[in-house]
N, C-alpha and C. Protein backbone atom coordinates (compact mmCIF):
# COMPACT_ATOMS: atom_id res chain seq x y z
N UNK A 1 154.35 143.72 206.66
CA UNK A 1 154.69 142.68 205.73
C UNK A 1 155.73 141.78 206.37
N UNK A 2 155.70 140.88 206.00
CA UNK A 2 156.47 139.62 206.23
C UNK A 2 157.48 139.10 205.55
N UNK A 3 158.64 138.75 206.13
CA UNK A 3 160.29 138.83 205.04
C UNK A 3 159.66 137.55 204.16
N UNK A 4 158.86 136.76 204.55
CA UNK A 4 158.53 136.04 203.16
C UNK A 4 157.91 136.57 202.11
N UNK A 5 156.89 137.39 202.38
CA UNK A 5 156.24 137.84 201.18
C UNK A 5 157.13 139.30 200.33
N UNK A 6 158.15 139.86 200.88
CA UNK A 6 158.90 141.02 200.84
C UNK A 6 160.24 140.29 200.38
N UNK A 7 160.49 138.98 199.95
CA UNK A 7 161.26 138.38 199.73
C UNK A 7 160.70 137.83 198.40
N UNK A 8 159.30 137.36 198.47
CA UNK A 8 158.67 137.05 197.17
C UNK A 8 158.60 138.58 195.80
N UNK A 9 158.31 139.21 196.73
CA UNK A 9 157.82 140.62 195.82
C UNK A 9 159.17 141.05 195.16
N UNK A 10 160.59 140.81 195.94
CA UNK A 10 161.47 141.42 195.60
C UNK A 10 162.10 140.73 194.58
N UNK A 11 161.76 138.80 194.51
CA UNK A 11 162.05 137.53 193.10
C UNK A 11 161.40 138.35 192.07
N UNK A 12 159.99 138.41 192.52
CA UNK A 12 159.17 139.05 190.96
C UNK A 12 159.19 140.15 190.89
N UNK A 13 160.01 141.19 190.84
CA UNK A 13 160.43 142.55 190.64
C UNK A 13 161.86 142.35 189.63
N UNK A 14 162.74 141.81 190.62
CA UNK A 14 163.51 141.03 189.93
C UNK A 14 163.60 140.29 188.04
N UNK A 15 162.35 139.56 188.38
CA UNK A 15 161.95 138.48 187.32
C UNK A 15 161.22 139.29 185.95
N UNK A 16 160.42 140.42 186.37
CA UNK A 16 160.04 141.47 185.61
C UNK A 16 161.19 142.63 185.24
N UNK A 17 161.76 142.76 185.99
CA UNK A 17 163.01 143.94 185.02
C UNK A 17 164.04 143.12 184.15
N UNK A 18 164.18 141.63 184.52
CA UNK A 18 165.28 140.47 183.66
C UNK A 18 164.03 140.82 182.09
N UNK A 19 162.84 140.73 182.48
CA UNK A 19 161.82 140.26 181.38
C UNK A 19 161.84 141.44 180.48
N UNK A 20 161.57 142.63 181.15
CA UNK A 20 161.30 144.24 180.19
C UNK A 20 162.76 143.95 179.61
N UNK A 21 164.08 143.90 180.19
CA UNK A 21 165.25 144.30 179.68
C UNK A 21 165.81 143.24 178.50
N UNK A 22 164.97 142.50 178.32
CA UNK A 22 164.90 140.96 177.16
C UNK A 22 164.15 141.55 175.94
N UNK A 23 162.70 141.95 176.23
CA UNK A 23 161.76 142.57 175.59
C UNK A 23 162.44 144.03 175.00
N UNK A 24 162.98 144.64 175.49
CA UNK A 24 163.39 145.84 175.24
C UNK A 24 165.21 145.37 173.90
N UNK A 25 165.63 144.81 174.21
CA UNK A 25 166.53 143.79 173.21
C UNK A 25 166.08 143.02 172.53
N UNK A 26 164.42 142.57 172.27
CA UNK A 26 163.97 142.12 171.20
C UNK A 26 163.14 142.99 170.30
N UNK A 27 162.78 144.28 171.12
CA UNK A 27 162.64 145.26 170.05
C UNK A 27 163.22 146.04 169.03
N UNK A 28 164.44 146.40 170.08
CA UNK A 28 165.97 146.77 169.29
C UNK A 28 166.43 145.91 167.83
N UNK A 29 166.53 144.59 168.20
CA UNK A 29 166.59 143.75 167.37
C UNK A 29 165.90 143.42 166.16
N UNK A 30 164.60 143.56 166.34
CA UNK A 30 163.54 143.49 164.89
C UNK A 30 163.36 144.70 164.95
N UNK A 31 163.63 145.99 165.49
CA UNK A 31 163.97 147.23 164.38
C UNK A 31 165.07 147.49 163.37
N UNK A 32 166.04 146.71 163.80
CA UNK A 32 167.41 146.90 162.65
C UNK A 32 166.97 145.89 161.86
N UNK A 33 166.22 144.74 162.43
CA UNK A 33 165.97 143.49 161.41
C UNK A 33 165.20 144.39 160.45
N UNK A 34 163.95 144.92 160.73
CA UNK A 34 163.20 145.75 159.64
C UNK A 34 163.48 146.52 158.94
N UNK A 35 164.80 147.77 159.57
CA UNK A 35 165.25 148.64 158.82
C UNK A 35 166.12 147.94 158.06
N UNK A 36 167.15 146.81 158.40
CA UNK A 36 167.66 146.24 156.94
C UNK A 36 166.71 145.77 155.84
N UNK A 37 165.51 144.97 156.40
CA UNK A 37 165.28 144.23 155.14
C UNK A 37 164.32 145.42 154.35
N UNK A 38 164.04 146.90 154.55
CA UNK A 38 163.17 147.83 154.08
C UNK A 38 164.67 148.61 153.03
N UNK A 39 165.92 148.83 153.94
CA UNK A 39 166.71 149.06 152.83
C UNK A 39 167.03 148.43 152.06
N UNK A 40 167.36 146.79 152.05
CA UNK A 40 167.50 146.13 150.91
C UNK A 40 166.10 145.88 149.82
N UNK A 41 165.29 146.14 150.39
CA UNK A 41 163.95 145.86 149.37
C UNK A 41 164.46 147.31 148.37
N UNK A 42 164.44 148.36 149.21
CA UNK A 42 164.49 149.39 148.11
C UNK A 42 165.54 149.64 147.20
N UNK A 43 166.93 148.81 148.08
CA UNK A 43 168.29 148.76 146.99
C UNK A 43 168.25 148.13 145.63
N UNK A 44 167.08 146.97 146.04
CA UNK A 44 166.59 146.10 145.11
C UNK A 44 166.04 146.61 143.73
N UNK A 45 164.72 147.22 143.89
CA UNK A 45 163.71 147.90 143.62
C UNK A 45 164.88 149.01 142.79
N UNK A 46 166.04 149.81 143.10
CA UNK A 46 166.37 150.52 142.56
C UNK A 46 167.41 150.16 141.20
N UNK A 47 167.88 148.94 141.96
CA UNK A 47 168.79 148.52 141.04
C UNK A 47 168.15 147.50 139.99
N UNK A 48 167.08 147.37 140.19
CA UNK A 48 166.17 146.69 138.97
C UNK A 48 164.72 147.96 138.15
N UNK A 49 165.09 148.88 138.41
CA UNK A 49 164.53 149.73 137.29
C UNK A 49 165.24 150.17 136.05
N UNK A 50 163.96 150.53 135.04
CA UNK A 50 164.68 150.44 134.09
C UNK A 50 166.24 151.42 133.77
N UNK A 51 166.71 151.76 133.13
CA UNK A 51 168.18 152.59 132.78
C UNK A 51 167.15 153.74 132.93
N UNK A 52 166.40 154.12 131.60
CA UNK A 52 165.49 155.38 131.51
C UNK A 52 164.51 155.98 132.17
N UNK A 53 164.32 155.17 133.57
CA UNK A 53 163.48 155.21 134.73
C UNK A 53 163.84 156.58 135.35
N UNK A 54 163.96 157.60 135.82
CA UNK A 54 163.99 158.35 136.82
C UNK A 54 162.93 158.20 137.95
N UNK A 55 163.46 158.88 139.23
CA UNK A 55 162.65 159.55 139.89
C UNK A 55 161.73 160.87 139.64
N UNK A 56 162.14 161.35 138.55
CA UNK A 56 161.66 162.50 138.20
C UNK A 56 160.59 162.63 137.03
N UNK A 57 160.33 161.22 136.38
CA UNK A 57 159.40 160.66 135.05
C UNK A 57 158.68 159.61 135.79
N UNK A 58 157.75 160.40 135.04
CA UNK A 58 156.43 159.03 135.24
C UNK A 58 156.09 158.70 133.63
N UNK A 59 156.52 157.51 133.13
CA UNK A 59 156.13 157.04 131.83
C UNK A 59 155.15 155.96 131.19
N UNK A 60 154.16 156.44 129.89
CA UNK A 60 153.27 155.96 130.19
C UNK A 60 153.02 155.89 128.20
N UNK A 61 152.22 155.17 127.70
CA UNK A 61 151.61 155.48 126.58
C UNK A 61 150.25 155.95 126.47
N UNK A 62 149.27 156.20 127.39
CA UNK A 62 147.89 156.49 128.05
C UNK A 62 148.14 157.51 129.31
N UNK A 63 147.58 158.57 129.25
CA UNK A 63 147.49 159.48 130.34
C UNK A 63 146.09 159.76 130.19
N UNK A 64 144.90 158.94 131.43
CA UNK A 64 143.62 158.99 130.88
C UNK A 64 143.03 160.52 132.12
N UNK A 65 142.44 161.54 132.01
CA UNK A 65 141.90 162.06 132.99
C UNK A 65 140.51 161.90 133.36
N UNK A 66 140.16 161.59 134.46
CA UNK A 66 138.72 161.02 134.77
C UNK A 66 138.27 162.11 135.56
N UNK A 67 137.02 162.07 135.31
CA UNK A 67 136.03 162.92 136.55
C UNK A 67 135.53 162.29 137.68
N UNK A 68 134.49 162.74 138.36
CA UNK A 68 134.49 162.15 139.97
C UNK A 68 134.23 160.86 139.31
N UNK A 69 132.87 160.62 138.51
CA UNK A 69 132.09 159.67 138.62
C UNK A 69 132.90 158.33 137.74
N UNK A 70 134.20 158.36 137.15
CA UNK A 70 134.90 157.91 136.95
C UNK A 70 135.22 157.51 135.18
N UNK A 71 134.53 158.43 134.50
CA UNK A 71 134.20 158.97 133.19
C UNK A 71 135.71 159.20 132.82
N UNK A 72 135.87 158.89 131.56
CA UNK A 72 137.02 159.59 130.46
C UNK A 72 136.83 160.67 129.95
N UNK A 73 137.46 162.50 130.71
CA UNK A 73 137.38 163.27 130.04
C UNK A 73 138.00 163.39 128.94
N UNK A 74 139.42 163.48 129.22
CA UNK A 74 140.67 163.54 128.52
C UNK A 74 141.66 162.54 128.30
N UNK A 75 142.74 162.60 127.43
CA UNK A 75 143.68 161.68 126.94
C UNK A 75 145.07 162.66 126.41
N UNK A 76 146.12 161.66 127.22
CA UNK A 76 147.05 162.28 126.57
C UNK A 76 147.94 160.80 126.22
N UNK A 77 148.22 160.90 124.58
CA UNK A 77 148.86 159.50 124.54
C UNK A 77 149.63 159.53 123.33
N UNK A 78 150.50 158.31 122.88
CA UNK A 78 151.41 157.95 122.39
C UNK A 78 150.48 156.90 120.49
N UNK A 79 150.61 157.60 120.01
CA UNK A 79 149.88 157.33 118.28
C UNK A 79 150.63 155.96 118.24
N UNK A 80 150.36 155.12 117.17
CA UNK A 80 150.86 154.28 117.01
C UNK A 80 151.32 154.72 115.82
N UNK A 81 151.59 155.32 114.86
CA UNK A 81 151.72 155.98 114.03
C UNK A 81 152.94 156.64 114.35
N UNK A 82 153.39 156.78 115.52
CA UNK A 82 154.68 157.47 116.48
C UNK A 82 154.29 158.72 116.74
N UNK A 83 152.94 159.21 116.24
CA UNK A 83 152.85 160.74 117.07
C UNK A 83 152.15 160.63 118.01
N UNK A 84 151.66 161.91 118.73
CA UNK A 84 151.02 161.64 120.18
C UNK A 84 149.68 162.89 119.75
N UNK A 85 149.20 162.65 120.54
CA UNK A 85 147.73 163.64 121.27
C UNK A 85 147.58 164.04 122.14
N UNK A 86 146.71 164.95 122.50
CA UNK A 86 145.71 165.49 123.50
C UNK A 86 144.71 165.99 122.92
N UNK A 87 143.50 164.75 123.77
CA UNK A 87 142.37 165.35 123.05
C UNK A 87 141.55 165.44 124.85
N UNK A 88 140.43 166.53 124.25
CA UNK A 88 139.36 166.57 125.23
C UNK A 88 138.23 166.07 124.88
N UNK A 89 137.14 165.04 125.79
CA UNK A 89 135.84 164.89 124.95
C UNK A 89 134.96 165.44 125.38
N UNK A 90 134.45 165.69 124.26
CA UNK A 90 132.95 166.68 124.04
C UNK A 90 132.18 165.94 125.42
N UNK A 91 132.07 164.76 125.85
CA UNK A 91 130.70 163.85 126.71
C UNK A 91 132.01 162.65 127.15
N UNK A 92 131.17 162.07 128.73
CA UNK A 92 132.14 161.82 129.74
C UNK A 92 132.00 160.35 128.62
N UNK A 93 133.25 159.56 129.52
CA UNK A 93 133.33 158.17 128.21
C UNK A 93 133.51 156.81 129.58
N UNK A 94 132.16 156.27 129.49
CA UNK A 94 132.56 155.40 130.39
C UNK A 94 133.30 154.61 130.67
N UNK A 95 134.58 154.40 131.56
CA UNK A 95 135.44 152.94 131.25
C UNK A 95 136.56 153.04 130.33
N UNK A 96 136.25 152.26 129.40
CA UNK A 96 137.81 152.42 128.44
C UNK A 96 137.05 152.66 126.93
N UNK A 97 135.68 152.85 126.88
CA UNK A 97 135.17 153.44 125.88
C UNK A 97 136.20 154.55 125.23
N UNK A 98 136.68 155.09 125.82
CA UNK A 98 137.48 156.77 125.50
C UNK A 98 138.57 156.06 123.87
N UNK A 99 138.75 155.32 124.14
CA UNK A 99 140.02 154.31 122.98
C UNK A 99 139.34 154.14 122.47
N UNK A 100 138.29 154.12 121.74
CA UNK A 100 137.25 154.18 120.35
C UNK A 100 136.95 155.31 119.73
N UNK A 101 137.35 156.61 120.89
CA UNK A 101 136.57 157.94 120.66
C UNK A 101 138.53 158.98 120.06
N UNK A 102 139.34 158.23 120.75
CA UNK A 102 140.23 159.27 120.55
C UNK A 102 140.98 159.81 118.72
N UNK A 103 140.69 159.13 118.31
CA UNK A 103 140.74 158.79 116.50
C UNK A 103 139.86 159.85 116.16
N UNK A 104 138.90 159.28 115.48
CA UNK A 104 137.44 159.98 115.14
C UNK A 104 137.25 161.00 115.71
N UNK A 105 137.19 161.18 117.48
CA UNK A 105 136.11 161.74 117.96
C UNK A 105 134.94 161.31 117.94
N UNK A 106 133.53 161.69 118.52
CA UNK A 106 133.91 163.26 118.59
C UNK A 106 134.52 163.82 120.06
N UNK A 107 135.29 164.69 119.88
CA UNK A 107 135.50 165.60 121.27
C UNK A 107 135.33 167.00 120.49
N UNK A 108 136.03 167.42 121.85
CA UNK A 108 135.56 168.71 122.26
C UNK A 108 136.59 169.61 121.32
N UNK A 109 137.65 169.24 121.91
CA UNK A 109 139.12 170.02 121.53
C UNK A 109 140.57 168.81 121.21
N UNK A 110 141.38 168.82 120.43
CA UNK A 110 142.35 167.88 120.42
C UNK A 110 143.69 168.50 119.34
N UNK A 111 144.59 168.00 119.97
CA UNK A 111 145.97 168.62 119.16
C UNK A 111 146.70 167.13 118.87
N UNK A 112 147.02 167.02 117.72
CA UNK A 112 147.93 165.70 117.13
C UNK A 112 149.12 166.69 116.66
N UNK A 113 150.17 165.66 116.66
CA UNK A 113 151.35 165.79 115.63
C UNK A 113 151.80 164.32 115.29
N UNK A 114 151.43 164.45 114.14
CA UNK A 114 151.68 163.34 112.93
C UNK A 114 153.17 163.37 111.99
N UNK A 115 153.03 162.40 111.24
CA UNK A 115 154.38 162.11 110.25
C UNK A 115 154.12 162.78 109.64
N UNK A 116 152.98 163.67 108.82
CA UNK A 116 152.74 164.40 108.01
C UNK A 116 152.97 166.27 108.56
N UNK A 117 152.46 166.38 109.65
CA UNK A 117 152.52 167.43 110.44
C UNK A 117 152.06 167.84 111.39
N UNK A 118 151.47 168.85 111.84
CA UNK A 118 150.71 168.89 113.10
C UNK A 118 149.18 169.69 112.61
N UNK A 119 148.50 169.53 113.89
CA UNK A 119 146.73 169.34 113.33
C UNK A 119 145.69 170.02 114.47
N UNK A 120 145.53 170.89 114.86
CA UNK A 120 144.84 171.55 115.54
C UNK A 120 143.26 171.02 115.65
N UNK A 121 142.55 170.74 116.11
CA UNK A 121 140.47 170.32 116.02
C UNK A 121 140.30 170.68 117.01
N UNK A 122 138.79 171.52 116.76
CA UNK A 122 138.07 171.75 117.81
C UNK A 122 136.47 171.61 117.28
N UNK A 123 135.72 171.31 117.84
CA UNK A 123 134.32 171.19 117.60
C UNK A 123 133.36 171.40 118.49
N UNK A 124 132.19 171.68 118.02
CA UNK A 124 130.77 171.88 118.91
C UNK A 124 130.12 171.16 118.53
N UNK A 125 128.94 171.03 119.36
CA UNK A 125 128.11 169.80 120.01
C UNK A 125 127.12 169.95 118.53
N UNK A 126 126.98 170.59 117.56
CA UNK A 126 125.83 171.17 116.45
C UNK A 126 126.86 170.44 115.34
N UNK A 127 127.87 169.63 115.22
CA UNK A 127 128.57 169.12 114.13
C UNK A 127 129.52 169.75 113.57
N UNK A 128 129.83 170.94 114.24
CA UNK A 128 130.48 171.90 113.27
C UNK A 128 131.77 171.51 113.76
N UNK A 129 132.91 171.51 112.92
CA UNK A 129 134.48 171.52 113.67
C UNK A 129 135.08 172.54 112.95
N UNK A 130 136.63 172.83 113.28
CA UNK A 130 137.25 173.53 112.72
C UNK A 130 139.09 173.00 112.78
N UNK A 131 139.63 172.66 112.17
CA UNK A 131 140.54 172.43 111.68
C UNK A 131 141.94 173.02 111.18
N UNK A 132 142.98 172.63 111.80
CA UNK A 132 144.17 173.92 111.75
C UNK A 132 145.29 172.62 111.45
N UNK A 133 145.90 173.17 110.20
CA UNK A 133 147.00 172.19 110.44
C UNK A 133 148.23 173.55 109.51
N UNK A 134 149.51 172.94 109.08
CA UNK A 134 150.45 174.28 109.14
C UNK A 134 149.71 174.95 107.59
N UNK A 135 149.44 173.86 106.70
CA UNK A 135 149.27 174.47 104.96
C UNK A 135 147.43 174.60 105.14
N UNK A 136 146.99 174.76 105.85
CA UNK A 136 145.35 174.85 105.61
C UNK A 136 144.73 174.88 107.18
N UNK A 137 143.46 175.65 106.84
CA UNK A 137 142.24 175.75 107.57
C UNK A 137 140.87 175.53 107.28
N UNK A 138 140.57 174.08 107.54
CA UNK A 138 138.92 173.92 107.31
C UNK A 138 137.63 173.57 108.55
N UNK A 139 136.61 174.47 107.61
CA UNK A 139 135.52 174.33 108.50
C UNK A 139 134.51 173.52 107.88
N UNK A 140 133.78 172.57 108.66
CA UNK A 140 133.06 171.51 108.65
C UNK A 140 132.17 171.74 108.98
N UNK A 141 130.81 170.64 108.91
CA UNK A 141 129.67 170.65 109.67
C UNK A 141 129.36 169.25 109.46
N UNK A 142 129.34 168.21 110.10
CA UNK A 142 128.82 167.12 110.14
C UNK A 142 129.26 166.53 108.85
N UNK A 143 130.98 166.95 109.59
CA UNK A 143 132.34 165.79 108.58
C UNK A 143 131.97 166.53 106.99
N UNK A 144 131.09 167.48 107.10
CA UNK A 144 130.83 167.34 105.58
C UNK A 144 131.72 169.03 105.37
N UNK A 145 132.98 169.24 104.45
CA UNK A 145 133.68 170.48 104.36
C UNK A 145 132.83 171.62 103.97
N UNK A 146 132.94 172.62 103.82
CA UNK A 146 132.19 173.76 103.93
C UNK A 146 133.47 174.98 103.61
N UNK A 147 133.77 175.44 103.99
CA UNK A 147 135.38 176.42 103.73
C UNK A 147 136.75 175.44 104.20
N UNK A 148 137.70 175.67 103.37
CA UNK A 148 138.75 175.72 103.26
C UNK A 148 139.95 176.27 102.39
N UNK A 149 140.85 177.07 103.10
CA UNK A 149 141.84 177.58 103.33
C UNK A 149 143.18 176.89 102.93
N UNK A 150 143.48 176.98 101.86
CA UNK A 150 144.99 176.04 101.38
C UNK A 150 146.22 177.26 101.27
N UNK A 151 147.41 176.79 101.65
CA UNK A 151 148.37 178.13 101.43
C UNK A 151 149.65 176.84 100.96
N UNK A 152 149.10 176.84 99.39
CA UNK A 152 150.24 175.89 99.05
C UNK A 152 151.76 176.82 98.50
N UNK A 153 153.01 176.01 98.17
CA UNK A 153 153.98 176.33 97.45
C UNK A 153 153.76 177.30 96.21
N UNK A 154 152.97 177.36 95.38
CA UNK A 154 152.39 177.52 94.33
C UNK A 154 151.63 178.74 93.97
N UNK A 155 150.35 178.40 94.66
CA UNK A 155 149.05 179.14 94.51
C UNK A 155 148.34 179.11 95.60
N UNK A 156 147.56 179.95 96.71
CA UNK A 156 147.10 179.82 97.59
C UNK A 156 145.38 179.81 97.04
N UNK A 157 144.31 178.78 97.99
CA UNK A 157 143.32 178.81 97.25
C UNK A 157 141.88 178.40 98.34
N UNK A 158 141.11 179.55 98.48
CA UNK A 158 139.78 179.42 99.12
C UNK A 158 138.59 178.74 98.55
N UNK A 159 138.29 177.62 99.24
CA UNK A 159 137.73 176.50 98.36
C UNK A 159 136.10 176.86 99.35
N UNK A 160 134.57 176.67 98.72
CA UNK A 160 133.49 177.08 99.34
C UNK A 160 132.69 176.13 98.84
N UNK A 161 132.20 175.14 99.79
CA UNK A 161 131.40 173.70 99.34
C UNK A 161 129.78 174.24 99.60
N UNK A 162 129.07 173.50 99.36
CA UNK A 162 127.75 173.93 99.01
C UNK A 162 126.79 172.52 99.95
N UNK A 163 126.02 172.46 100.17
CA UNK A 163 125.50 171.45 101.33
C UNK A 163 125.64 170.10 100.55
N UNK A 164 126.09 169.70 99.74
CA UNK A 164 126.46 168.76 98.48
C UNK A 164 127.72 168.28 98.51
N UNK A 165 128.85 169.20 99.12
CA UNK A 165 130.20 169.49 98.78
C UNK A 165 130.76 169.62 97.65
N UNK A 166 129.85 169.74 96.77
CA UNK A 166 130.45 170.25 95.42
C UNK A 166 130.60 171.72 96.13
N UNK A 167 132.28 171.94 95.07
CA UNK A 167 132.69 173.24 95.29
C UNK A 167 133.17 173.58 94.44
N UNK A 168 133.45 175.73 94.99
CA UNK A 168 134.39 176.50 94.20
C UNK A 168 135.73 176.88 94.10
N UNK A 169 136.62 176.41 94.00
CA UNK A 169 138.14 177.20 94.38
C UNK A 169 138.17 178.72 93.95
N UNK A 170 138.48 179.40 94.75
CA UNK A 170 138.99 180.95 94.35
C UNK A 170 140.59 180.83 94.98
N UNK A 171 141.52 181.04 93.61
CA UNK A 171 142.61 181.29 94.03
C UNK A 171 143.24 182.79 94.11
N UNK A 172 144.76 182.98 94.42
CA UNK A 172 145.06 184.15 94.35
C UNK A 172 145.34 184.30 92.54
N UNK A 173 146.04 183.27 91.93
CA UNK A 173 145.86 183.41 90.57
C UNK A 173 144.82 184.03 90.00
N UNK A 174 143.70 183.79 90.38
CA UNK A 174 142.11 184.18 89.69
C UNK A 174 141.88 185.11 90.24
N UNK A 175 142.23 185.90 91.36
CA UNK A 175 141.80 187.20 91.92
C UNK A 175 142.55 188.19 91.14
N UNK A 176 143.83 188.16 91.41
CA UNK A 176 144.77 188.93 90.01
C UNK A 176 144.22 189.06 88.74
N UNK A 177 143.37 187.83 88.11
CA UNK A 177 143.56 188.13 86.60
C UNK A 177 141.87 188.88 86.74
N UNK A 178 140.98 188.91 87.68
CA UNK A 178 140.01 189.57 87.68
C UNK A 178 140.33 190.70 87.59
N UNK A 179 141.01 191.37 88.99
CA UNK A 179 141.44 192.53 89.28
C UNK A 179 142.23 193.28 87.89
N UNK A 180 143.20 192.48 86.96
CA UNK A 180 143.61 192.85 86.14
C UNK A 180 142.61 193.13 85.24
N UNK A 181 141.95 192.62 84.55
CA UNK A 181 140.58 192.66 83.68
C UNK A 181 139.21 193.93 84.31
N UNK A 182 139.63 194.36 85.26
CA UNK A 182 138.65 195.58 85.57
C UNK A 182 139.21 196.54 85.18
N UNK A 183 140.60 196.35 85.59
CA UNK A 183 141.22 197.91 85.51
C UNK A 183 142.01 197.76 84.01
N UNK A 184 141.40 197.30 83.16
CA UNK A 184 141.89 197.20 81.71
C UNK A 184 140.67 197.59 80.99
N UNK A 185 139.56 197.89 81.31
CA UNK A 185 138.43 197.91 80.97
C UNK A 185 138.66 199.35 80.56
N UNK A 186 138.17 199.65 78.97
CA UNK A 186 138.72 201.09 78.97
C UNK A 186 137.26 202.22 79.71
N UNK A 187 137.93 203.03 80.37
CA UNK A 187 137.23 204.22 80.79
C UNK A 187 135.92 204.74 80.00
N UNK A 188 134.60 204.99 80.91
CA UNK A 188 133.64 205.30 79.90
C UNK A 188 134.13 206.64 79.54
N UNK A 189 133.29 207.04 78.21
CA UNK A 189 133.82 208.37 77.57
C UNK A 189 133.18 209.25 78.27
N UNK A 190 133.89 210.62 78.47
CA UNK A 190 133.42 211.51 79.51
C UNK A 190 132.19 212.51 78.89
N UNK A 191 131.09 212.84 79.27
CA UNK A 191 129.67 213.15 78.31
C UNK A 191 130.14 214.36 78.30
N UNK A 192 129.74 215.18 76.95
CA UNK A 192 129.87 216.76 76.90
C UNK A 192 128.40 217.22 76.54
N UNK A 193 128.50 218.53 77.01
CA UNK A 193 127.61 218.82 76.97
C UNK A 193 127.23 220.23 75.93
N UNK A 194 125.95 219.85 75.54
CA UNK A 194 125.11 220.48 74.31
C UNK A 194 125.06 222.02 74.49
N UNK A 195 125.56 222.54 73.91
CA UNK A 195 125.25 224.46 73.75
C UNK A 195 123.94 224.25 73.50
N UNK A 196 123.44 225.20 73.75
CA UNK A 196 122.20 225.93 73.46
C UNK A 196 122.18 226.58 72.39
């Protein structure tokens, strides 16, 4: 080699480590640039959530659960009434169909607590439901009552509808005054028997 070209090689050796050591200080540089403006985004972000925000709550008035195909199984949500639910549905609910179904039904299974009290339902696919709330238990068949179970202040009373819903109440009052009225019934007379 030749001191000219060994003189050239040694400018652009030169000219390339001035260049990496520029490059290498402009990386430095837009990494603190990034890591500031990523901590101030999130200082931001923190100091503009709400008071009742945690990291530890996720808050919502709709908690919808979907299956693969992107169906409304379930719901967990906020009444407008101020109580809440969880219901399951009986059949997948396409879309936002599920908010027509969570009232009524039908589903599968569902728990309310209301201003009045709390309310247990469950039902099968044949119409039948069954019903739990704290003063009663009724069974249904296609909305139409069939037994129910009252445990009032008072008098407790088993009510039995007929495919009509006309019904019978049997209370505990009326079981007593039966029960009383048998065993008041005087004794048959005891038979004697004929000498020979």
């Amino acid at each position: 080699m030749d001191g000219h070209t060994l003189e050239g090689l040694t400018l652009r050796l030169e000219a390339a480590e001035r260049a990496l050591r520029g490059a290498r200080r402009a990386m430095w540089t837009g990494s603190i640039l990034v890591a500031l403006a990523m901590a101030g985004a999130a200082w931001w972000v923190v100091r503009n959530l709400p008071s009742s925000a945690s990291r530890e709550t996720i808050e919502a008035q709709h908690f919808v659960v979907r299956d693969a195909q992107g169906s409304a199984r379930g719901v967990l949500e906020s009444l407008p009434n101020g109580g809440a639910q969880l219901v399951m549905f009986r059949d997948p609910q396409p879309g936002d169909q599920w908010s027509g179904h969570t009232g009524p039904g039908p589903f599968s299974f569902g728990i309310r607590t209301l201003s009045t009290g709390s309310q247990l339902m469950l039902w099968d696919r044949n119409g039948g439901n069954l019903q739990v709330t704290p003063g009663s238990v009724g069974m249904a068949i296609n909305e139409k009552p069939r037994v129910v179970l009252e445990s009032a202040a008072g008098d407790s009373k088993l009510w039995l509808m007929d495919s009509t819903g006309t019904g019978q109440a049997l209370s505990a009052g009326l079981l007593a005054d039966l029960v009383a009225k048998r065993s008041a019934k005087p004794a048959p007379a005891p038979k004697h028997r004929r000498k020979h």
